[in-house]
N, C-alpha and C. Protein backbone atom coordinates (compact mmCIF):
# COMPACT_ATOMS: atom_id res chain seq x y z
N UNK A 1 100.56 -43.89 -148.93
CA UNK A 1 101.31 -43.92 -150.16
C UNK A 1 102.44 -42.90 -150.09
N UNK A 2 103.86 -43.29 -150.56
CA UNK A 2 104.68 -42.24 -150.64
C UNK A 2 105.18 -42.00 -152.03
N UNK A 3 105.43 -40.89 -152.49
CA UNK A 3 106.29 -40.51 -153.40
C UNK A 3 107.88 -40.50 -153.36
N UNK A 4 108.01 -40.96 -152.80
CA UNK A 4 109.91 -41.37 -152.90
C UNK A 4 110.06 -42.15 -153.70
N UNK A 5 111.40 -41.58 -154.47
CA UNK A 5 111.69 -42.45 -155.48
C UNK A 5 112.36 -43.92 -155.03
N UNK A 6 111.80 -44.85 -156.27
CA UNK A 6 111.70 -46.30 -155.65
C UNK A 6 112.73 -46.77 -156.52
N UNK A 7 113.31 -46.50 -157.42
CA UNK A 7 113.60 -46.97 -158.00
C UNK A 7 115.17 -47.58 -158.21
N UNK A 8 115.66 -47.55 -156.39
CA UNK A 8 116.93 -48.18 -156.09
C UNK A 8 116.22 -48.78 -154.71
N UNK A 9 115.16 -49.01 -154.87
CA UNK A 9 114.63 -50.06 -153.71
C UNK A 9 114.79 -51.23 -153.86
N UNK A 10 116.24 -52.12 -153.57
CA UNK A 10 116.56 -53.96 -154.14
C UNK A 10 116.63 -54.09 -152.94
N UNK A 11 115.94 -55.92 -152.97
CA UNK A 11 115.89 -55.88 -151.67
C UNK A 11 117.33 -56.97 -151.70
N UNK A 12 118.43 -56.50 -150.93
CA UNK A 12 119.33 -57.69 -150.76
C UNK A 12 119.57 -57.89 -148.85
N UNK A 13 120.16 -59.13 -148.72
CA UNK A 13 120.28 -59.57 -147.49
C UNK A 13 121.65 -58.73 -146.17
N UNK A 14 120.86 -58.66 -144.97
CA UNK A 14 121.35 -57.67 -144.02
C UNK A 14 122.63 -57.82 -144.02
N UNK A 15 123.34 -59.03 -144.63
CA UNK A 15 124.72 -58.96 -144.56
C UNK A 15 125.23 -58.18 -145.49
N UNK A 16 124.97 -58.10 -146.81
CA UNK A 16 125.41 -57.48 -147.68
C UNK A 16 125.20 -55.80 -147.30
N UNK A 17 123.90 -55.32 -146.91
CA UNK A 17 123.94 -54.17 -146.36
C UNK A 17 125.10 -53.58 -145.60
N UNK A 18 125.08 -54.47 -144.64
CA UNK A 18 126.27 -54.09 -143.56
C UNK A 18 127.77 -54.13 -144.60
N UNK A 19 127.71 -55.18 -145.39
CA UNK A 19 129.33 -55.22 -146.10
C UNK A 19 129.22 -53.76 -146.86
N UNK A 20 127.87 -53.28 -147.53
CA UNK A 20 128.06 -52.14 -148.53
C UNK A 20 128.38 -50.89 -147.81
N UNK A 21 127.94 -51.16 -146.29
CA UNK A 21 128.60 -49.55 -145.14
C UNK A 21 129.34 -49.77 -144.73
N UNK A 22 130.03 -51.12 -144.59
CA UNK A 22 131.76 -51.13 -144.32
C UNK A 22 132.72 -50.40 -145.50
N UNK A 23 132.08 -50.74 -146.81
CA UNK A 23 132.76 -49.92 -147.81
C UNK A 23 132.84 -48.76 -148.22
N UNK A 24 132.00 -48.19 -147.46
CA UNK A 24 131.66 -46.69 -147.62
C UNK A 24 132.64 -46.36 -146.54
N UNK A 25 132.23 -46.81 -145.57
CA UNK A 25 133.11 -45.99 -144.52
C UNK A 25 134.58 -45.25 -144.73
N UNK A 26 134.94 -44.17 -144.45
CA UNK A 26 136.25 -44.04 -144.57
C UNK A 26 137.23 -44.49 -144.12
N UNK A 27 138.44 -44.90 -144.82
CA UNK A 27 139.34 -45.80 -144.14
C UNK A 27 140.65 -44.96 -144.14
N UNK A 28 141.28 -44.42 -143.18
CA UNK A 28 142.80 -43.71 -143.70
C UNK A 28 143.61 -45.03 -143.38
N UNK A 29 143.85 -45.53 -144.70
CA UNK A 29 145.35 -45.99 -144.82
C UNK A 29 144.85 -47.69 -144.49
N UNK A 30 143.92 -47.87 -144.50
CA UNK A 30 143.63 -49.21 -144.76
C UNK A 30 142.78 -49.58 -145.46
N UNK A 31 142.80 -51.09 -146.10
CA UNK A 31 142.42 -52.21 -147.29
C UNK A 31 140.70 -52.07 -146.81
N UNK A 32 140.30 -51.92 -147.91
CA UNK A 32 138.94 -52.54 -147.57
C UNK A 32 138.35 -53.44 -147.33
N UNK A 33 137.56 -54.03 -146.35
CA UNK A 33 137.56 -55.07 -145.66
C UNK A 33 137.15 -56.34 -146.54
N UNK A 34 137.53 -57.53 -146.32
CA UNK A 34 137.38 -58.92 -147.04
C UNK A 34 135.59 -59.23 -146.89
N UNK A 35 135.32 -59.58 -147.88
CA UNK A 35 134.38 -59.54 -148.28
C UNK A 35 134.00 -61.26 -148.61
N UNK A 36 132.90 -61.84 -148.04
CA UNK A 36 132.40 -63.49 -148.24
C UNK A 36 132.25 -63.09 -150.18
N UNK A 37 132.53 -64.94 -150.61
CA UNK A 37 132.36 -64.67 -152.14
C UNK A 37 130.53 -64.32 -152.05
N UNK A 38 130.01 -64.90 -151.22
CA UNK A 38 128.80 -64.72 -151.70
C UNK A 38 127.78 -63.18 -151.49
N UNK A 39 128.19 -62.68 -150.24
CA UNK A 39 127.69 -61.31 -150.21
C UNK A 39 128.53 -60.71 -151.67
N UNK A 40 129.88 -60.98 -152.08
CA UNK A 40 130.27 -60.08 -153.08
C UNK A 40 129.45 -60.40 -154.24
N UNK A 41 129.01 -61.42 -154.65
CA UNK A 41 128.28 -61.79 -155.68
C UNK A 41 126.97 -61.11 -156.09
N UNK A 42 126.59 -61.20 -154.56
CA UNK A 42 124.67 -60.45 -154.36
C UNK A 42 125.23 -58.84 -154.44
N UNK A 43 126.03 -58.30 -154.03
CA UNK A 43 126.26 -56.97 -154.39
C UNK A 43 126.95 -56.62 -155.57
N UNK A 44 127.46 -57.36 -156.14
CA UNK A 44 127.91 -57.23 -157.74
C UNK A 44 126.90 -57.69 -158.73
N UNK A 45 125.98 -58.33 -158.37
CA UNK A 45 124.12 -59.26 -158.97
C UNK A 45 123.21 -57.44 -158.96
N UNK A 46 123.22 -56.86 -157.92
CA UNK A 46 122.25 -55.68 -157.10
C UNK A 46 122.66 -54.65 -158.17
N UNK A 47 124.03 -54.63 -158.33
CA UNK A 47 125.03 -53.63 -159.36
C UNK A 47 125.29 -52.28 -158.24
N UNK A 48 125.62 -52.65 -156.74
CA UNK A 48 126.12 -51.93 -155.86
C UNK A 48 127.51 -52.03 -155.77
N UNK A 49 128.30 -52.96 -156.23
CA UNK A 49 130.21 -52.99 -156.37
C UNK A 49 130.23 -53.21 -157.91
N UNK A 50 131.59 -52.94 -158.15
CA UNK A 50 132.51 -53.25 -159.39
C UNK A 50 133.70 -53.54 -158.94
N UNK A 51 133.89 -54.46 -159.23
CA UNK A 51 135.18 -55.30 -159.51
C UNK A 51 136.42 -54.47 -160.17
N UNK A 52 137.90 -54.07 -159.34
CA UNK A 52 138.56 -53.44 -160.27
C UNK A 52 138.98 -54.22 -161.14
N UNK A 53 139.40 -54.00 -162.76
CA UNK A 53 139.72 -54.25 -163.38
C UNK A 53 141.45 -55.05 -163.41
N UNK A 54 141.96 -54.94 -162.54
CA UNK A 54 143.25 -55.34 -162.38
C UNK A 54 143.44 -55.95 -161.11
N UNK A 55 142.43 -55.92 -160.16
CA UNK A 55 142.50 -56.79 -159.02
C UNK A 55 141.50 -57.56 -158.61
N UNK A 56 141.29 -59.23 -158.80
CA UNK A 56 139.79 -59.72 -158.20
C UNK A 56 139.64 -58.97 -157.06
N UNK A 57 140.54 -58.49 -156.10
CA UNK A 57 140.12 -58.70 -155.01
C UNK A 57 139.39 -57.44 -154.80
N UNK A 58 139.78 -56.29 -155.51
CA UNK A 58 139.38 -55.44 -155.20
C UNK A 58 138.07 -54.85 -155.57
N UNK A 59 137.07 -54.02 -154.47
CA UNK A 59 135.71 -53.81 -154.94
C UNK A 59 135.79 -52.41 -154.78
N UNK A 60 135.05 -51.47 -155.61
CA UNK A 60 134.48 -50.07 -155.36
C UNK A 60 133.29 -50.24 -155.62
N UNK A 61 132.71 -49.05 -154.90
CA UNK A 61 131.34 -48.83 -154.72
C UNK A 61 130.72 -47.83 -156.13
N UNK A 62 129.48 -48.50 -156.64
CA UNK A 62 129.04 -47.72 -157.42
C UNK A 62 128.23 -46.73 -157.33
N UNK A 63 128.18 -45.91 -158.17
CA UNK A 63 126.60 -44.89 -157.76
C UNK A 63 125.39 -45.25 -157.30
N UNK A 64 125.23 -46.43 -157.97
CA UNK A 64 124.13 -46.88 -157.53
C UNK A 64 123.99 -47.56 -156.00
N UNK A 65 125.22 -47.91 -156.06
CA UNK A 65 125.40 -47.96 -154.25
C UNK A 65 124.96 -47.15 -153.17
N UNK A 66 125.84 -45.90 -153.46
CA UNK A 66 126.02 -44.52 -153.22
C UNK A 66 124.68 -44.37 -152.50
N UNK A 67 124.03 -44.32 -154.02
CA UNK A 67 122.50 -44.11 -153.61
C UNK A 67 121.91 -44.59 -152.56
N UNK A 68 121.76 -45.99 -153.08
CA UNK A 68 121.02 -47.30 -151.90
C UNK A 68 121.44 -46.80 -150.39
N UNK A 69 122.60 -46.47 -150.40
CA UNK A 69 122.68 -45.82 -148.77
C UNK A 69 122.17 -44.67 -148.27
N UNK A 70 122.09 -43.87 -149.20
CA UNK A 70 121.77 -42.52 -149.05
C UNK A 70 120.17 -42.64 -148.90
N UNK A 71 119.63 -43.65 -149.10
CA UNK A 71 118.28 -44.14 -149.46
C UNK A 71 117.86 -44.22 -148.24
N UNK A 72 118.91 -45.15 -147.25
CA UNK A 72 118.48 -46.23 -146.22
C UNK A 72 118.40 -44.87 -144.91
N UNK A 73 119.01 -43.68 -144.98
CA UNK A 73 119.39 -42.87 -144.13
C UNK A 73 118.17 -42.07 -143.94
């Protein structure tokens, strides 16, 4: 039994994982990478991206993202 907190344990699919550490990664001076509609969906469903407000295209990462990685490490 462990005591770690569980409570950003979602389980979503290895692609989306990998898309949510492409977005983390640091980028100097380039776009964040294009994203399938459907991994964006399951990570905007998870509540790991937000949608900017002025660009579909654009995604940031939420805290709760943040977390989920910091989780996986």
């Amino acid at each position: 039994m462990s005591n770690q907190d569980t409570s950003y344990d979602r389980s979503i699919s290895p692609s989306a994982v990998w898309a949510l550490e492409r977005l983390a990664a640091v980028r100097y001076g380039r776009d964040a990478p294009a994203l399938g509609w459907s991994v964006s969906r399951e990570l905007i469903a998870a509540g790991f991206v937000t949608l900017a407000a002025n660009s579909r295209q654009s995604v940031s990462i939420t805290e709760a993202g943040r977390v989920f990685l910091r989780s996986r490490k």
